[in-house]
Protein backbone atom coordinates (compact mmCIF):
# COMPACT_ATOMS: atom_id res chain seq x y z
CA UNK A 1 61.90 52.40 76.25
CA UNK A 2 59.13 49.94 75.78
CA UNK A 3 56.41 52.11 74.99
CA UNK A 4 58.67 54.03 72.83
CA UNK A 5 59.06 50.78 70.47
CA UNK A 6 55.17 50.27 70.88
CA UNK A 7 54.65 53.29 69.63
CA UNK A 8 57.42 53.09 66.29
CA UNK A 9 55.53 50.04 65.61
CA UNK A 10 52.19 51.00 66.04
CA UNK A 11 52.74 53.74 63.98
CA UNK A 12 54.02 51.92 61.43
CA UNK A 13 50.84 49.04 61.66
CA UNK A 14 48.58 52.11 61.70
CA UNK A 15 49.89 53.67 58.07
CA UNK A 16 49.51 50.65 55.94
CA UNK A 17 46.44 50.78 53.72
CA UNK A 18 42.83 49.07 54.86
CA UNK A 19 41.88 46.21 52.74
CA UNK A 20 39.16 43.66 53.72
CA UNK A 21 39.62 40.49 53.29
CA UNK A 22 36.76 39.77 50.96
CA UNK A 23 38.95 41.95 48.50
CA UNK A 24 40.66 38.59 47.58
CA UNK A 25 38.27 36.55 46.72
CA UNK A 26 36.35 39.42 44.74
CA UNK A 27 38.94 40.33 42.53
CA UNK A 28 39.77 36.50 42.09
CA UNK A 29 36.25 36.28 40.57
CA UNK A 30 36.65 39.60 38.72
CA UNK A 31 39.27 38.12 37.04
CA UNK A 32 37.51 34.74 36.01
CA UNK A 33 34.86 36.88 34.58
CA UNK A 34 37.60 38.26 32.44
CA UNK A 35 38.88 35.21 31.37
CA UNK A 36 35.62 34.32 30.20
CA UNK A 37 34.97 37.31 28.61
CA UNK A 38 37.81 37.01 26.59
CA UNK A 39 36.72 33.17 25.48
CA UNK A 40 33.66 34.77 24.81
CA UNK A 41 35.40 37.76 22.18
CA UNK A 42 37.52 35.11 20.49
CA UNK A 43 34.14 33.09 19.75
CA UNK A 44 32.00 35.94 18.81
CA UNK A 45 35.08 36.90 15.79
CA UNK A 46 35.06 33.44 15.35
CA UNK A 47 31.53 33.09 14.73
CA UNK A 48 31.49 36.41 13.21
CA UNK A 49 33.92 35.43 10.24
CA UNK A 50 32.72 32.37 9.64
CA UNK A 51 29.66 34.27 8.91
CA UNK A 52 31.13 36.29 6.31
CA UNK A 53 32.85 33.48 4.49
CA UNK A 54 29.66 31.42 4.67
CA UNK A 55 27.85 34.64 2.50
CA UNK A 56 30.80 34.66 0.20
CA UNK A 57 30.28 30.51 -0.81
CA UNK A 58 26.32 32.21 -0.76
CA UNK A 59 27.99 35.27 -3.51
CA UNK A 60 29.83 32.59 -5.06
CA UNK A 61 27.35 30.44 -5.60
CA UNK A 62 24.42 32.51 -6.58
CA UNK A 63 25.68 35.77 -8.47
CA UNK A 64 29.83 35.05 -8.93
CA UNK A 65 29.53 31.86 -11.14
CA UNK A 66 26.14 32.68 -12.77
CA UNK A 67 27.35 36.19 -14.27
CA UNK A 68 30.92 34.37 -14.86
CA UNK A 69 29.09 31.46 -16.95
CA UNK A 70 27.26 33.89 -18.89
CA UNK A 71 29.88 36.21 -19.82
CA UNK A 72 32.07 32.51 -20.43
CA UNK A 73 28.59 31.50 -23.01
CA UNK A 74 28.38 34.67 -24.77
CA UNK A 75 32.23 34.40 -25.58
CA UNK A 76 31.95 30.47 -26.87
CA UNK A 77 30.68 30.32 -30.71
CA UNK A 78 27.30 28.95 -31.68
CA UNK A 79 28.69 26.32 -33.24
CA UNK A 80 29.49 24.89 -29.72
CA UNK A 81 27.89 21.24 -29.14
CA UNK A 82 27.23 22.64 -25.07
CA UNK A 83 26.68 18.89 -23.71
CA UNK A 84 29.53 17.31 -25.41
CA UNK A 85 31.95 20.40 -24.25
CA UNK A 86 30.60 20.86 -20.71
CA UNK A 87 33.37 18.68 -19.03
CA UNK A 88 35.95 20.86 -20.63
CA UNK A 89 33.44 24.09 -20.02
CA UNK A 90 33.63 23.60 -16.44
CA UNK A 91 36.96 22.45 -16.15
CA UNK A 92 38.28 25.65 -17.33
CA UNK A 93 35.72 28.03 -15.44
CA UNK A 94 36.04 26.17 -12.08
CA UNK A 95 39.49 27.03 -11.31
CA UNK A 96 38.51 31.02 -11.96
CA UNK A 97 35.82 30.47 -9.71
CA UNK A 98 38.19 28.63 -6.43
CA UNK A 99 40.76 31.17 -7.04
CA UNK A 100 38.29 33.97 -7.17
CA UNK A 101 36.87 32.14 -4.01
CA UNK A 102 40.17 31.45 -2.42
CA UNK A 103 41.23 35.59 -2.78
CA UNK A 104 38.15 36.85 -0.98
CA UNK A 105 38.29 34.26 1.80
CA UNK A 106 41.71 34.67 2.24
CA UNK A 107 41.46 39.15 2.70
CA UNK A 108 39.08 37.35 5.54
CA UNK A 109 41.42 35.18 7.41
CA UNK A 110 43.65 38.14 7.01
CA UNK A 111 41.33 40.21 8.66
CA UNK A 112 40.65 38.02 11.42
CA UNK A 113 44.08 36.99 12.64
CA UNK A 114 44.85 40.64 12.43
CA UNK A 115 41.89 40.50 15.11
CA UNK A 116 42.59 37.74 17.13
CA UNK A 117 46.06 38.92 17.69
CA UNK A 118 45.16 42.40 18.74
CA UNK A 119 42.33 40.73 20.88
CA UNK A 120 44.99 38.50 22.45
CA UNK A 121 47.94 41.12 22.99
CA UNK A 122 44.89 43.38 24.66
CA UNK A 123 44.06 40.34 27.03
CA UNK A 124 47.36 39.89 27.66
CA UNK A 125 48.53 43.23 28.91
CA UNK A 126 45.02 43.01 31.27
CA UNK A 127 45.60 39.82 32.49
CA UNK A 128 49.47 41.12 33.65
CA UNK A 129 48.10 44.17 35.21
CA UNK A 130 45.51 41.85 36.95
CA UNK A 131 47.81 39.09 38.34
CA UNK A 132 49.80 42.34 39.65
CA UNK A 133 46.86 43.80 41.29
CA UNK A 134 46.19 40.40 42.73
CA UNK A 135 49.47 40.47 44.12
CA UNK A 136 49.17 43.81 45.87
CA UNK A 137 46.15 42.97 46.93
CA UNK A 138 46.58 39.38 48.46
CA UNK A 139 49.79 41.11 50.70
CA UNK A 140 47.70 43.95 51.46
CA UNK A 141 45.30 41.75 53.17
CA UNK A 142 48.20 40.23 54.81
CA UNK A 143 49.62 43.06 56.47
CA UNK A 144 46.21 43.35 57.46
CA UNK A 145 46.10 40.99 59.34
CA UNK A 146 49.34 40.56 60.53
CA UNK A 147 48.70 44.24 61.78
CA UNK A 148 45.39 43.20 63.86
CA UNK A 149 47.68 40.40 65.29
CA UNK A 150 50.06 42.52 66.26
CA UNK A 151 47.86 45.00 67.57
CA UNK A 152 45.87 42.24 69.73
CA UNK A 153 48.97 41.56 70.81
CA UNK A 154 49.84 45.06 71.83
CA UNK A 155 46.91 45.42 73.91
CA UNK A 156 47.72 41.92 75.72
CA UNK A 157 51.21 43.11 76.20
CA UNK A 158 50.07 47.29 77.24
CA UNK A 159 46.65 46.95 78.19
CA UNK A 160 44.77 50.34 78.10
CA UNK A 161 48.27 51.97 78.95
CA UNK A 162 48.47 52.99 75.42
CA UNK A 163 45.92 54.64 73.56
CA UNK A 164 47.14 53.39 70.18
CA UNK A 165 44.39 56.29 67.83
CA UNK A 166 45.85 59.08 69.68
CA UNK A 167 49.80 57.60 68.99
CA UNK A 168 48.77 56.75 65.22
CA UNK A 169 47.29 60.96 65.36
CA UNK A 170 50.12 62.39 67.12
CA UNK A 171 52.29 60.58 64.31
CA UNK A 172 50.49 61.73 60.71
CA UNK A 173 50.80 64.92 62.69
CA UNK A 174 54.31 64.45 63.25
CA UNK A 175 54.49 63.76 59.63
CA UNK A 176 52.80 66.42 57.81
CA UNK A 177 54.67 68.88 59.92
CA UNK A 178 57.56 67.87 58.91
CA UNK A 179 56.79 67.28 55.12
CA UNK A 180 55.32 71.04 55.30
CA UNK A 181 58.81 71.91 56.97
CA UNK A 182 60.84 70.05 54.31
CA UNK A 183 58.67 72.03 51.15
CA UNK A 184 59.51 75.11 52.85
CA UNK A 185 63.31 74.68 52.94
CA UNK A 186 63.09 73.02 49.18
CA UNK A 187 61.14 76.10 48.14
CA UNK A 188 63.62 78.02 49.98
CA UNK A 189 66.52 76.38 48.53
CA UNK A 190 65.00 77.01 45.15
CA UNK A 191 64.99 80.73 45.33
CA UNK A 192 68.64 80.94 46.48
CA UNK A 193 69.76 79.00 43.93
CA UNK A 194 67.88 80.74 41.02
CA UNK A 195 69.36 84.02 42.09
């Protein structure tokens, strides 16, 4: 009766999966890299829009207001004293030109929130799916171990009165017999119930 427990949980040791123990500590650093890979996206859309609001100041600045202070000139009379009306000139052209500003930068912030948030939600679902697969992982390793305890502890206990390969064999045999057995009456059971 002895063996016959030996051998239920041998079997049992022998079918969990076979996951070294380095695993651990390489997905640990797998998943650092990620983290700083995502630090790394958010700085590079960062970067990359202030970028594109630093060349629309440059549009602003050199073709916006130029063509807007034309057009304003050619629509002002010749009568116009220009250096006594200037303060009242640019009072009424610089609000065109923030608002005009103010549109163009804000389609970019639009644009980059839209971005960042897609950036994050993406990161987020990873970083789930990693801490799972860190989890599966780290007990993995753990039964493992716990099996090379236990089957240390088997061969203190049995000695070389078991031959623990040849139980693990005779069991996956064992199994797939009776999993072939078990499609065989479902595919039987199928065809008497369909007619």
């Amino acid at each position: 009766m002895k063996y016959f427990y030996v051998f239920i949980f041998s079997s049992f040791l022998f079918s969990c999966a076979s996951i070294p123990s380095s695993t651990v500590t390489l997905t640990k650093e797998v998943i650092k890299e990620a983290d700083n890979m995502h630090q790394l996206n958010v700085s590079l859309v960062n970067r990359l829009f202030d970028e594109r609001k630093e060349k629309i100041n440059l549009f602003i600045e050199d073709k916006y207001t130029p063509t807007l202070l034309k057009n304003f000139e050619r629509l002002l009379p010749d009568s116009l004293d220009y250096k006594k009306e200037l303060p009242n000139i640019l009072n009424s052209i610089i609000p065109i030109i923030n608002r005009k500003k103010d549109s163009l930068q804000s389609v970019l912030d639009i644009q980059k929130q839209d971005i960042l948030n897609q950036l994050n939600a993406n990161y987020s679902d990873y970083n789930k799916a990693t801490t799972s697969l860190q989890n599966l992982i780290n007990s993995a390793v753990k039964v493992k171990t716990t099996e090379s305890d236990a089957l240390q502890a088997i061969d203190q206990l049995t000695g070389d009165k078991i031959d623990i390969k040849k139980v693990e064999s005779t069991i996956n045999q064992s199994i797939d017999k009776t999993g072939n057995a078990l499609n065989k009456l479902i595919n039987l059971e199928k065809v008497i119930t369909e007619k």
